[in-house]
C-alpha atoms as a PDB file:
ATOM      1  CA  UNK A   1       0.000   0.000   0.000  1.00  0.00           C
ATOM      2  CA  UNK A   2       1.535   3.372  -1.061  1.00  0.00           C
ATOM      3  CA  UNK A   3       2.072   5.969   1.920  1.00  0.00           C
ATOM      4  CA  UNK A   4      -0.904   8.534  -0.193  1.00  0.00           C
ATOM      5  CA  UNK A   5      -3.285   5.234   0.286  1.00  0.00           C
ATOM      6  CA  UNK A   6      -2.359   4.246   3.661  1.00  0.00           C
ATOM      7  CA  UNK A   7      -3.377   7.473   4.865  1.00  0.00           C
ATOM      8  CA  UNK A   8      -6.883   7.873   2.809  1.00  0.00           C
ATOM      9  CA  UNK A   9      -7.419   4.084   4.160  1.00  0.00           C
ATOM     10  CA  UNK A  10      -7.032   4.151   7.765  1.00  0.00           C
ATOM     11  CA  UNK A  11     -10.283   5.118   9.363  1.00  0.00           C
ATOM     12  CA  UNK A  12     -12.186   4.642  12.647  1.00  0.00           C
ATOM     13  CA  UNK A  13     -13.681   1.155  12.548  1.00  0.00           C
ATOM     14  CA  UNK A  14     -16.069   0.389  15.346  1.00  0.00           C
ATOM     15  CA  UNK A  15     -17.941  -2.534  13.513  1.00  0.00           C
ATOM     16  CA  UNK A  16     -15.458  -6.007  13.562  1.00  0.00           C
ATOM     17  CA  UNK A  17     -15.864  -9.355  11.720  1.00  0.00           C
ATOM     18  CA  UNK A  18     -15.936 -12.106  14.346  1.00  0.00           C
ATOM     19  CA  UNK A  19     -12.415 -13.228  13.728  1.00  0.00           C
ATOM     20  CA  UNK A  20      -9.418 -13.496  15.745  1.00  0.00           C
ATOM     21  CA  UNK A  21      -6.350 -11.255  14.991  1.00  0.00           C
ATOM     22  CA  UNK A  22      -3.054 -13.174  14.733  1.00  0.00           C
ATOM     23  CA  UNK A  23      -1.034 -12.338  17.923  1.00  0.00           C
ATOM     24  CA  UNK A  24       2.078 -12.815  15.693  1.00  0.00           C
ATOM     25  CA  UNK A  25      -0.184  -9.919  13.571  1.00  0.00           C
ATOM     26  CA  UNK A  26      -0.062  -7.803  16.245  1.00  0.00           C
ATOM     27  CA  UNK A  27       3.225  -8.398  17.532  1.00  0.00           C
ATOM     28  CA  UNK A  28       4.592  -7.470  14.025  1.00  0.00           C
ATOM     29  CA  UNK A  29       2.689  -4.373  14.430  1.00  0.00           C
ATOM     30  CA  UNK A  30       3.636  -3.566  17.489  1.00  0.00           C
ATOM     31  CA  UNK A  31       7.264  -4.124  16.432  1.00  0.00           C
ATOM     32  CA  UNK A  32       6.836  -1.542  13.637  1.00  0.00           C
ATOM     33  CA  UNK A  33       4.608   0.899  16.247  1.00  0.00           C
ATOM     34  CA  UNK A  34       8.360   1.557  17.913  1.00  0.00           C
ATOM     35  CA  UNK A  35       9.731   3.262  15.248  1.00  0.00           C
ATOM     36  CA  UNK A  36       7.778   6.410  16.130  1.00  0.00           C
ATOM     37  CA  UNK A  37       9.580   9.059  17.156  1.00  0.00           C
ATOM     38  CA  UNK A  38       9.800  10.029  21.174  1.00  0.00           C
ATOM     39  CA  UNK A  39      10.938  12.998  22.497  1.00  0.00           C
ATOM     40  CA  UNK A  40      14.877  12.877  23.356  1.00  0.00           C
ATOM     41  CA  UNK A  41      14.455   9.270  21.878  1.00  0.00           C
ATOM     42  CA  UNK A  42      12.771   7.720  25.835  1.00  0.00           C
ATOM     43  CA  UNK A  43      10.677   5.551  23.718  1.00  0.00           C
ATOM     44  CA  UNK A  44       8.967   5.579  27.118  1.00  0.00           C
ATOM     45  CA  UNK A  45       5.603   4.023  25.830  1.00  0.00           C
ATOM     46  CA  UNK A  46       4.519   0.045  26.907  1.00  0.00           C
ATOM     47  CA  UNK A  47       2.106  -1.903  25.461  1.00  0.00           C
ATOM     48  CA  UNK A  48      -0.560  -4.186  27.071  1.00  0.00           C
ATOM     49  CA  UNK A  49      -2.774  -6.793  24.571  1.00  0.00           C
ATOM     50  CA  UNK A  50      -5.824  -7.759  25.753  1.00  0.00           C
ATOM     51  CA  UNK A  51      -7.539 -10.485  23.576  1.00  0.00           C
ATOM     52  CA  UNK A  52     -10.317 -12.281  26.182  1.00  0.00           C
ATOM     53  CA  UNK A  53     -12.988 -10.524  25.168  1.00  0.00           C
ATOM     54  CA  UNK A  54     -14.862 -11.350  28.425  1.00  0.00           C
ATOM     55  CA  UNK A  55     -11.794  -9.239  30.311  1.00  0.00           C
ATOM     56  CA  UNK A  56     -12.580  -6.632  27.980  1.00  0.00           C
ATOM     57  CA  UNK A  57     -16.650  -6.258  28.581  1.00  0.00           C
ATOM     58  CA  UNK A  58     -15.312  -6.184  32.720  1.00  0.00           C
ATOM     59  CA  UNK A  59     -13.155  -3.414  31.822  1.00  0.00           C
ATOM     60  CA  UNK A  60     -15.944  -1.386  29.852  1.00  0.00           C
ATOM     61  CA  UNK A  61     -17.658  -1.794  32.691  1.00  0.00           C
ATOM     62  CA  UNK A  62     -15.351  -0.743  34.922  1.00  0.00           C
ATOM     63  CA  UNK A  63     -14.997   2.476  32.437  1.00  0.00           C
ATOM     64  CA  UNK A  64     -18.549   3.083  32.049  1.00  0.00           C
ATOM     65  CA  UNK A  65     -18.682   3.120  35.649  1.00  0.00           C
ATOM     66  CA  UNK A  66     -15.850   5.447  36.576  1.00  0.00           C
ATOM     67  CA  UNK A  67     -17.138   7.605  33.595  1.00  0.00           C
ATOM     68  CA  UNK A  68     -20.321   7.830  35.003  1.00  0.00           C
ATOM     69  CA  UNK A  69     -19.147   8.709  38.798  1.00  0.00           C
ATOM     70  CA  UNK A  70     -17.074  11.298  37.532  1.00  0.00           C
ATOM     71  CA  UNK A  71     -20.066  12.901  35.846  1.00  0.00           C
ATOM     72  CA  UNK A  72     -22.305  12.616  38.853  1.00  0.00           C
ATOM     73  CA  UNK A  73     -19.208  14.312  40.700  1.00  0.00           C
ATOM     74  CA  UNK A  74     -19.401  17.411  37.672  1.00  0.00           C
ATOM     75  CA  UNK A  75     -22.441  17.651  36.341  1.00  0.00           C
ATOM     76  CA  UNK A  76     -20.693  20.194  33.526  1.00  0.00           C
ATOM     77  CA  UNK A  77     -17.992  17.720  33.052  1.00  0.00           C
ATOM     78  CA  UNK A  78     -17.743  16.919  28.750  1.00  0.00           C
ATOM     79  CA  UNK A  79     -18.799  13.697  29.335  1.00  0.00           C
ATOM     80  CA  UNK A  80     -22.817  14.946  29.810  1.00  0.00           C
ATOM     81  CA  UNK A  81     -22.843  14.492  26.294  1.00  0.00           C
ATOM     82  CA  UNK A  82     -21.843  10.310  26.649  1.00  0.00           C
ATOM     83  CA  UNK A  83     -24.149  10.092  29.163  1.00  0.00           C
ATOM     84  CA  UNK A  84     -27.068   8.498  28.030  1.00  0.00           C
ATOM     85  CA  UNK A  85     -24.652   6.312  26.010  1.00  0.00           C
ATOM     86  CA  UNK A  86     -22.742   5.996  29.363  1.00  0.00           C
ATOM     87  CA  UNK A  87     -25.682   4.493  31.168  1.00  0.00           C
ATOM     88  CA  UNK A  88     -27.118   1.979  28.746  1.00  0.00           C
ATOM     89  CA  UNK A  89     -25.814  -1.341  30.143  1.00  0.00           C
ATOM     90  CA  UNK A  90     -25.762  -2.665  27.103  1.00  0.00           C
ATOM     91  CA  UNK A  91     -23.323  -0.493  25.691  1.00  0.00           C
ATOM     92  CA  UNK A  92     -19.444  -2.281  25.555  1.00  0.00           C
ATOM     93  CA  UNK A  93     -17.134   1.041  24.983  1.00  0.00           C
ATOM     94  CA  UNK A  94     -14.538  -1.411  23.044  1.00  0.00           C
ATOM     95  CA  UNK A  95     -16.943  -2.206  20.451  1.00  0.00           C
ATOM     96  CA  UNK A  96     -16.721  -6.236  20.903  1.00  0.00           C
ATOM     97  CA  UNK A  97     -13.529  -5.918  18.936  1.00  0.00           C
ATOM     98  CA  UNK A  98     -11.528  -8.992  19.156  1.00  0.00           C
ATOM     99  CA  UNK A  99      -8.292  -7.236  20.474  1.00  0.00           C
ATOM    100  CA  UNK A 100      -7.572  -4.322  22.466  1.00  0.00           C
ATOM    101  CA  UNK A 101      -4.210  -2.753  22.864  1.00  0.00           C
ATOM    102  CA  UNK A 102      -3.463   0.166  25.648  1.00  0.00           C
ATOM    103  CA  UNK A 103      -0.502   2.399  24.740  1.00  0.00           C
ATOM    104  CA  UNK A 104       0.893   3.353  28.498  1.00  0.00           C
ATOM    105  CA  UNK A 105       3.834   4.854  30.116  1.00  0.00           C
ATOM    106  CA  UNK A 106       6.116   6.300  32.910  1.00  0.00           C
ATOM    107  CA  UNK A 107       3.980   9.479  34.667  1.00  0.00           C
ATOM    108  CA  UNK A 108       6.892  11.134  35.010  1.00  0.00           C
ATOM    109  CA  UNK A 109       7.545  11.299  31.431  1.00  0.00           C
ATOM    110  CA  UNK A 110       6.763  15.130  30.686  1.00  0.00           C
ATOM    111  CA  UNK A 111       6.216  14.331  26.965  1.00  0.00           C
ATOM    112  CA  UNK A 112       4.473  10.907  27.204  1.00  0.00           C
ATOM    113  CA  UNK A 113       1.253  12.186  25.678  1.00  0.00           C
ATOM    114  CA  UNK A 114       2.481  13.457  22.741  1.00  0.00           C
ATOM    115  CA  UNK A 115       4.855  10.274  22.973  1.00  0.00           C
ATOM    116  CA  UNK A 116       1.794   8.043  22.949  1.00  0.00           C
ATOM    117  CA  UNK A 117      -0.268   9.572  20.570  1.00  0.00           C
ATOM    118  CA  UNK A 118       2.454   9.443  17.672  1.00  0.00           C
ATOM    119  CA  UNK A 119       3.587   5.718  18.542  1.00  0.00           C
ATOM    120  CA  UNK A 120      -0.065   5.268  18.384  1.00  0.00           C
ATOM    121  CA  UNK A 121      -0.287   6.533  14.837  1.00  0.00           C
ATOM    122  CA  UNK A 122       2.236   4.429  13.605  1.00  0.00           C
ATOM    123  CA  UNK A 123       0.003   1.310  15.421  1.00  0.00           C
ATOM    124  CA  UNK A 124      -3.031   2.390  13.231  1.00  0.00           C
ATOM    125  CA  UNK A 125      -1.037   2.926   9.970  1.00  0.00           C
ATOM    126  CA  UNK A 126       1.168  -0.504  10.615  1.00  0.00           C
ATOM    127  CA  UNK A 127      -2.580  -2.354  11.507  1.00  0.00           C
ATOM    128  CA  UNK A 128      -4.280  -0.734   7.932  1.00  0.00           C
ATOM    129  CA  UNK A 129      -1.522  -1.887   6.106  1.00  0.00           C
ATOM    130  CA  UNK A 130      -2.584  -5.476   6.824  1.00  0.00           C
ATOM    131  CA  UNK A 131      -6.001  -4.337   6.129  1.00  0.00           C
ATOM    132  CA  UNK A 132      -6.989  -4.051   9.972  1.00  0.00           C
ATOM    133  CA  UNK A 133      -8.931  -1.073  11.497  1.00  0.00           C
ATOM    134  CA  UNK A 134      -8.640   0.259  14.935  1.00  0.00           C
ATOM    135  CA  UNK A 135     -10.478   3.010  16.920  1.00  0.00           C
ATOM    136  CA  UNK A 136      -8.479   5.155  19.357  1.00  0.00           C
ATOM    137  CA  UNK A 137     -11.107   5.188  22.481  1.00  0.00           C
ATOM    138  CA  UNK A 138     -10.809   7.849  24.784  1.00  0.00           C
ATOM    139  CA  UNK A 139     -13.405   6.320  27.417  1.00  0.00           C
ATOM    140  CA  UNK A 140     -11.543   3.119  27.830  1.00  0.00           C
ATOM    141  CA  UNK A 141      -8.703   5.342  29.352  1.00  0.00           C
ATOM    142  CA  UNK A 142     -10.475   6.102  32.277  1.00  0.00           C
ATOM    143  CA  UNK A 143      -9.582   3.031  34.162  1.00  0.00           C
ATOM    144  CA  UNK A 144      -8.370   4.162  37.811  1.00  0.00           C
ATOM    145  CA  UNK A 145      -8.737   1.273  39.859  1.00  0.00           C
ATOM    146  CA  UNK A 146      -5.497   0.525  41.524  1.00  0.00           C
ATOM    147  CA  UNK A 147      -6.499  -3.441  41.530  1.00  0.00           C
ATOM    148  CA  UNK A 148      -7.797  -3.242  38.107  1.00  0.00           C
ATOM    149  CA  UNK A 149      -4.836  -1.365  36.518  1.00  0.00           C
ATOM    150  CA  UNK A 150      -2.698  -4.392  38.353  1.00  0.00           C
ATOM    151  CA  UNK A 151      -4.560  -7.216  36.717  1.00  0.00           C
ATOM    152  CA  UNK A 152      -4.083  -5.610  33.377  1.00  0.00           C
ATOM    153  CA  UNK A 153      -0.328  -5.171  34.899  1.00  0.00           C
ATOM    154  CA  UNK A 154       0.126  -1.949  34.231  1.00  0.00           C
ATOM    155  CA  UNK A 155       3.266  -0.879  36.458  1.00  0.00           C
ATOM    156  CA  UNK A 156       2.825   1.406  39.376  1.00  0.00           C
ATOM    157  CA  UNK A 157       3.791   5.102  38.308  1.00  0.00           C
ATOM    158  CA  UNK A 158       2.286   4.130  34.783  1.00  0.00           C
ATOM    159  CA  UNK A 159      -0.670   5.908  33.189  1.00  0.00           C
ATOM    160  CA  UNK A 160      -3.025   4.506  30.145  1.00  0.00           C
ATOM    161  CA  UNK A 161      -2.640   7.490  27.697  1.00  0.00           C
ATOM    162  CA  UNK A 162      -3.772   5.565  24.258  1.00  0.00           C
ATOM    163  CA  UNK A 163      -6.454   2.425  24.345  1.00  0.00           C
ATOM    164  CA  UNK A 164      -6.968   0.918  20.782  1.00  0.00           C
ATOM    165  CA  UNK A 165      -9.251  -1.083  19.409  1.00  0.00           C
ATOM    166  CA  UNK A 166      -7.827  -3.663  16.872  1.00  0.00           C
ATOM    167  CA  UNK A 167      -9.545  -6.195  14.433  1.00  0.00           C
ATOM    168  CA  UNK A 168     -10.797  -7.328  10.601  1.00  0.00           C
ATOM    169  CA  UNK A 169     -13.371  -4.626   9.868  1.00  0.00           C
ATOM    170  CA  UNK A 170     -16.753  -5.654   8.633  1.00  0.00           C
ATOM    171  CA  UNK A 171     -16.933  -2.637   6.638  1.00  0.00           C
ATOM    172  CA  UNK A 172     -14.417   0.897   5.757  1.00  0.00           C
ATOM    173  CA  UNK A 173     -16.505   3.775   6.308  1.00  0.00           C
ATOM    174  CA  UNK A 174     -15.981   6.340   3.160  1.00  0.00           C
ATOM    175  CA  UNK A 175     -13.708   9.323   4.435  1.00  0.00           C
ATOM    176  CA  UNK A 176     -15.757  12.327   6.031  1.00  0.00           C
ATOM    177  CA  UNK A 177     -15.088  15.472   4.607  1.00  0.00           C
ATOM    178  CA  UNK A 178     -12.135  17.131   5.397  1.00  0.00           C
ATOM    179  CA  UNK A 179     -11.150  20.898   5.387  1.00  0.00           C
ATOM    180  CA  UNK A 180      -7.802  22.452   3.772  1.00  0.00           C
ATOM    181  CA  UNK A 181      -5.134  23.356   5.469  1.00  0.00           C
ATOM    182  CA  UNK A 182      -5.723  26.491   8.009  1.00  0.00           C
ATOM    183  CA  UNK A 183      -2.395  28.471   7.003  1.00  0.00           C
ATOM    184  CA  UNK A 184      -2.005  31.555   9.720  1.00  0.00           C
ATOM    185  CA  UNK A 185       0.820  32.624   8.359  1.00  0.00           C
ATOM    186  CA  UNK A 186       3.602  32.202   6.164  1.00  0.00           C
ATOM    187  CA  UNK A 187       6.690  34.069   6.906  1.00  0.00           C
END
């Protein structure tokens, strides 16, 4: 796939076929997610894979429910507009994907969100080059749990900056619309 394609291609995909991904798949992406640049080269980000999709409706649940006591905590908080969403049991914020991937790292990394969120580019581009979508979801971050955030094994003094969704999508959306560059200036 040619760089011009990869980018058009890679969209949001929150609708999966019921097939497993590889974990040799996504160990080959993950090996090409670490060539993204870190500041001062840290390359501070670790990776957790989560592929029991049972452990993954628990830890919606878990999200949905620290989502939802946050909101009843600040009523003005964003997430009033999830909240209907929020409440509906039914609702699994992963998607029922068949593999889910947080992007994590060192709190004391000044630069680890912008560290995450370009190693987690390069983990959607490497995953729709083997024609696999993912969905960057911002409500499965909000996992705060002490005992929780050990059974995933995420180390202590380690934050969840990136969750992504991973699997075969059933369908790729068409590309929304998409404005020209905003040039301020050019000096």
């Amino acid at each position: 796939m040619d760089y011009e394609t990869l980018l058009k291609q890679r969209r949001a995909i929150r609708d999966f076929q019921d097939r497993e991904v590889p974990l040799s798949v996504v160990e080959e992406i993950l090996r090409e997610t670490c060539l993204a640049p870190t500041a001062s080269n840290r390359q501070p980000c670790k990776f957790i894979v989560v592929r029991d999709r049972e452990r993954m409706r628990r830890l919606s649940d878990v999200s949905r429910r620290t989502l939802l006591a946050d909101l009843d905590r600040n009523p003005d908080s964003p997430l009033k507009a999830y909240e209907a969403y929020l409440r509906d049991d039914g609702v699994n914020v992963f998607y029922n994907a068949p593999c889910l991937v947080f992007i994590l790292g060192p709190d004391d990394v000044r630069s680890l969100d912008v560290d995450c969120g370009l190693t987690a580019a390069y983990f959607m581009f490497a995953a729709t080059a083997r024609g696999l979508g993912t969905c960057w979801i911002g409500l499965g971050a909000h996992l705060k749990d002490r005992m929780v955030l050990a059974e995933l094994g995420v180390p202590e003094g380690c934050r969840i900056v990136a969750p992504l969704i991973l699997g075969y999508p059933t369908a790729v959306p068409p590309a929304s619309e998409r404005h020209a560059p905003e040039i301020v200036r050019v000096l």
